[in-house]
C-alpha atoms as a PDB file:
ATOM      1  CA  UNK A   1       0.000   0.000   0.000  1.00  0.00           C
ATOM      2  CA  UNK A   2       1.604   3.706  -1.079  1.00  0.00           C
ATOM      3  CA  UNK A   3       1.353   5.907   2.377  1.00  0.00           C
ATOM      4  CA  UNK A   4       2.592   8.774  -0.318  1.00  0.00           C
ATOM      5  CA  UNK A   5      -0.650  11.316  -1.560  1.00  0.00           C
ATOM      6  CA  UNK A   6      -0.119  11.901  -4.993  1.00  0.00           C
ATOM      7  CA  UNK A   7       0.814  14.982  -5.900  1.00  0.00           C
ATOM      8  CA  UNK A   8      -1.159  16.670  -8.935  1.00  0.00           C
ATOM      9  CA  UNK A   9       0.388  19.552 -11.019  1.00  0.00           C
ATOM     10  CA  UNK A  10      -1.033  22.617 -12.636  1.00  0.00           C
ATOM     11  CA  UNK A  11       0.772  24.827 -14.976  1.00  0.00           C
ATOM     12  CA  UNK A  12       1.563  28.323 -13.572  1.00  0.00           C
ATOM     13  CA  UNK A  13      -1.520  30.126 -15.897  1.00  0.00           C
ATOM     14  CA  UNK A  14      -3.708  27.132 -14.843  1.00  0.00           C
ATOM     15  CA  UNK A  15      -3.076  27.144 -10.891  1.00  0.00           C
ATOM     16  CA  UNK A  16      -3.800  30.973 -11.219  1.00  0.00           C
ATOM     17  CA  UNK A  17      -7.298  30.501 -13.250  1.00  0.00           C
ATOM     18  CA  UNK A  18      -8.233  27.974 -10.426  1.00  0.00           C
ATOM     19  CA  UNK A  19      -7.168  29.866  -7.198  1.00  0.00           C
ATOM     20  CA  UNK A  20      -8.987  32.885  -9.003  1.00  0.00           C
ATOM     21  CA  UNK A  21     -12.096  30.987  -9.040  1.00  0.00           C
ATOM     22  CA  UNK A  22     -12.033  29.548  -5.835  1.00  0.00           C
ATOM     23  CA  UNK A  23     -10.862  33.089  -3.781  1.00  0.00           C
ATOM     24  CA  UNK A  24      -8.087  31.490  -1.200  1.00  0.00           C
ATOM     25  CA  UNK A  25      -7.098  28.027  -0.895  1.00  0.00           C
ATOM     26  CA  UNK A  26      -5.201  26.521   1.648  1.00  0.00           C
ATOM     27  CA  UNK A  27      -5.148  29.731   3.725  1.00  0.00           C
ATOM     28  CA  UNK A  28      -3.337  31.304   0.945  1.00  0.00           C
ATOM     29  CA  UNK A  29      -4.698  34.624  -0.127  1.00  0.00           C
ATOM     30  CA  UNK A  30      -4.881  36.081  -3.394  1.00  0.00           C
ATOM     31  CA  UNK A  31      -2.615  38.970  -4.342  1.00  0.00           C
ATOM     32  CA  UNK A  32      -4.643  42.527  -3.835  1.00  0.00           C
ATOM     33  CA  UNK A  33      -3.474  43.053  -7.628  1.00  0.00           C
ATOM     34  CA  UNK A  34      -5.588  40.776  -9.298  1.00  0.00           C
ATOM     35  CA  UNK A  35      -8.927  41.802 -10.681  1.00  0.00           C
ATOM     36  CA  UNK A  36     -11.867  39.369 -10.429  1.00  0.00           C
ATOM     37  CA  UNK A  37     -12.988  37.824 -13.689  1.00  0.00           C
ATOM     38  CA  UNK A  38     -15.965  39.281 -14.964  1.00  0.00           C
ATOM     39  CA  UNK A  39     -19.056  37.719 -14.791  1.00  0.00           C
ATOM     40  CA  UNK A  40     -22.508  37.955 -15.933  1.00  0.00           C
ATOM     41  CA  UNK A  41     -24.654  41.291 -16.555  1.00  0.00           C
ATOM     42  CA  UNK A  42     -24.249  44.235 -14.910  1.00  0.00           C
ATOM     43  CA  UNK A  43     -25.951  47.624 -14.950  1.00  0.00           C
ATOM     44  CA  UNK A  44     -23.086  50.550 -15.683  1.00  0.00           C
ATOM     45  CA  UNK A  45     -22.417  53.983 -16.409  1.00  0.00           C
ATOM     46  CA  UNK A  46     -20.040  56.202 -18.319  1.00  0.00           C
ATOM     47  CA  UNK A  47     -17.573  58.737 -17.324  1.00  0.00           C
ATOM     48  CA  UNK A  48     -17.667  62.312 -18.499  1.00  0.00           C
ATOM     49  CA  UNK A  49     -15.505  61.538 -20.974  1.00  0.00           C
ATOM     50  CA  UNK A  50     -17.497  59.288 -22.368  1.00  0.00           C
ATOM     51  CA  UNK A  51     -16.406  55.538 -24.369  1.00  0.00           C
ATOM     52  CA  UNK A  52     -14.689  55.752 -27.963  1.00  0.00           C
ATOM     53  CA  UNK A  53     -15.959  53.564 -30.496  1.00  0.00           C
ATOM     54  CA  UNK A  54     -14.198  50.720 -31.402  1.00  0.00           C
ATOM     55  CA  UNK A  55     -12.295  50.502 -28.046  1.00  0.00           C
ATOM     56  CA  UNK A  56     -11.531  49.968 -24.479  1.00  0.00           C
ATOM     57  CA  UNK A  57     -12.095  52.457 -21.431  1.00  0.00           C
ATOM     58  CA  UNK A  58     -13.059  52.882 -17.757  1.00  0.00           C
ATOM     59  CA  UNK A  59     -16.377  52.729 -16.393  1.00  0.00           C
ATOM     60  CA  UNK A  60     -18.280  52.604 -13.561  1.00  0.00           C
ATOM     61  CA  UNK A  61     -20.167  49.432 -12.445  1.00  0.00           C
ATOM     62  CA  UNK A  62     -23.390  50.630 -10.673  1.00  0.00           C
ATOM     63  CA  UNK A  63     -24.748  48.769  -7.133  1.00  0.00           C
ATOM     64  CA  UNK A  64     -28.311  48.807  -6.363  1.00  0.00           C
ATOM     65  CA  UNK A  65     -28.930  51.213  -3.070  1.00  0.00           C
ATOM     66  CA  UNK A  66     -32.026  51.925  -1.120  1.00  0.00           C
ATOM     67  CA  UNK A  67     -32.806  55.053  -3.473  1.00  0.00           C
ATOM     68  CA  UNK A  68     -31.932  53.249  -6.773  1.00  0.00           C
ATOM     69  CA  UNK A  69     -28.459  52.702  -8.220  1.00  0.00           C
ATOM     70  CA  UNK A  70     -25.482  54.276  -7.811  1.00  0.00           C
ATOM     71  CA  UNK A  71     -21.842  54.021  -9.473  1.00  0.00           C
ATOM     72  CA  UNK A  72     -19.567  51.871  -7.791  1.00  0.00           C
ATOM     73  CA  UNK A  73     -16.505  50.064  -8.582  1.00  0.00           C
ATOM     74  CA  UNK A  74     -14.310  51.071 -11.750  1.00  0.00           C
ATOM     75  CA  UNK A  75     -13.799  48.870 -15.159  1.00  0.00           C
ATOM     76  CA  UNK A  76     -12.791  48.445 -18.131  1.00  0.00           C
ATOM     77  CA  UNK A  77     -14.974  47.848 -20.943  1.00  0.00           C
ATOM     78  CA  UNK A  78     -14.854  47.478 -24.542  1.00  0.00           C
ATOM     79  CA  UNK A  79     -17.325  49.261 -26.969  1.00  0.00           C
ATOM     80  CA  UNK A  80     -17.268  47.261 -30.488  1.00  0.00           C
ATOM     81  CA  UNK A  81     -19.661  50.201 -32.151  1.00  0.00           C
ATOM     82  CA  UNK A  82     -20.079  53.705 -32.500  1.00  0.00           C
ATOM     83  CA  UNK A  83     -19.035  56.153 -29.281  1.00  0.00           C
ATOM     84  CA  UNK A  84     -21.063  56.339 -26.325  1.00  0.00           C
ATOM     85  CA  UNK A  85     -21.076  59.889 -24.702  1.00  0.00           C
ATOM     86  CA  UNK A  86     -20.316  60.875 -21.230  1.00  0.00           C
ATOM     87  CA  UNK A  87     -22.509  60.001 -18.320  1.00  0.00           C
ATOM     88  CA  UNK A  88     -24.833  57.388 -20.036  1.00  0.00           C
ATOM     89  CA  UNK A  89     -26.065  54.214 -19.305  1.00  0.00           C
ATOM     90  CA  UNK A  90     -24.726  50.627 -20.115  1.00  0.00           C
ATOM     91  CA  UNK A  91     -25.565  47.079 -19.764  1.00  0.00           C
ATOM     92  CA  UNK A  92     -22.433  45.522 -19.164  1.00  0.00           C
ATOM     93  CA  UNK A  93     -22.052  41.542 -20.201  1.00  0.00           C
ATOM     94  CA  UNK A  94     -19.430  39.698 -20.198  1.00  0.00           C
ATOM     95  CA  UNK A  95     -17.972  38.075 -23.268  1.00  0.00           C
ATOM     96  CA  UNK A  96     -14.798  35.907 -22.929  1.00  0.00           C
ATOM     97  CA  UNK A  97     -14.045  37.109 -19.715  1.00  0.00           C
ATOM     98  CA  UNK A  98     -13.873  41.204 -21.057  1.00  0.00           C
ATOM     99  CA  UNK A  99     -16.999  43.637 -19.887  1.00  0.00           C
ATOM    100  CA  UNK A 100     -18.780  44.424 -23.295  1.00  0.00           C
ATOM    101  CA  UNK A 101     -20.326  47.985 -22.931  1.00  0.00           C
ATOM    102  CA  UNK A 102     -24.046  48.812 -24.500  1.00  0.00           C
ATOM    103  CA  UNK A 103     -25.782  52.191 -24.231  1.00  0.00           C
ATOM    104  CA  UNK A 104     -29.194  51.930 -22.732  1.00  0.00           C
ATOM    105  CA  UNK A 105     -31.142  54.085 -25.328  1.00  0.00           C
ATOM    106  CA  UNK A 106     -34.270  55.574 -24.388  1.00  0.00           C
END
């Protein structure tokens, strides 16, 4: 009979996609630098500055409060159309692991 556990390996990109998906293991804790994986539809909202077409830029994810909703945590997104002006709002979903920006038109 082998006393010995076996020992299974991951490669370093793999172990990091797992322990991100899991939050800490083994007491470990995650490094403050890495940014949750998106995940699933979000309500959002764009900065003054508004989001270029064609491209990537910050916005805000928006939390739901007692009042209504409010602008929370800073993302990136990507826009694959035409620009969205400053200070509108999005549906964020996420596509392959990116937050995909769409204006909310009236």
């Amino acid at each position: 009979m082998n006393a010995r556990p076996e020992i299974v390996g991951f490669s370093p990109s793999d172990a990091d996609l797992l322990l991100a998906m899991i939050g800490a293991a083994g007491g470990q804790e995650l490094s403050v630098q890495r940014r949750p994986r998106p995940l699933g539809i979000k309500w959002g909202f764009t900065k003054s500055g508004g989001l270029g077409a064609n491209t990537s830029g910050a916005v805000f994810l928006q939390e739901p409060t007692a009042a209504g909703w409010a602008n929370h945590t800073e993302v990136i997104a990507w826009n694959r159309g035409s620009a969205i002006a400053g200070n509108k709002l999005l549906i964020l979903i996420s596509i392959d692991s990116r937050w995909c920006a769409f204006e909310v038109c009236p």
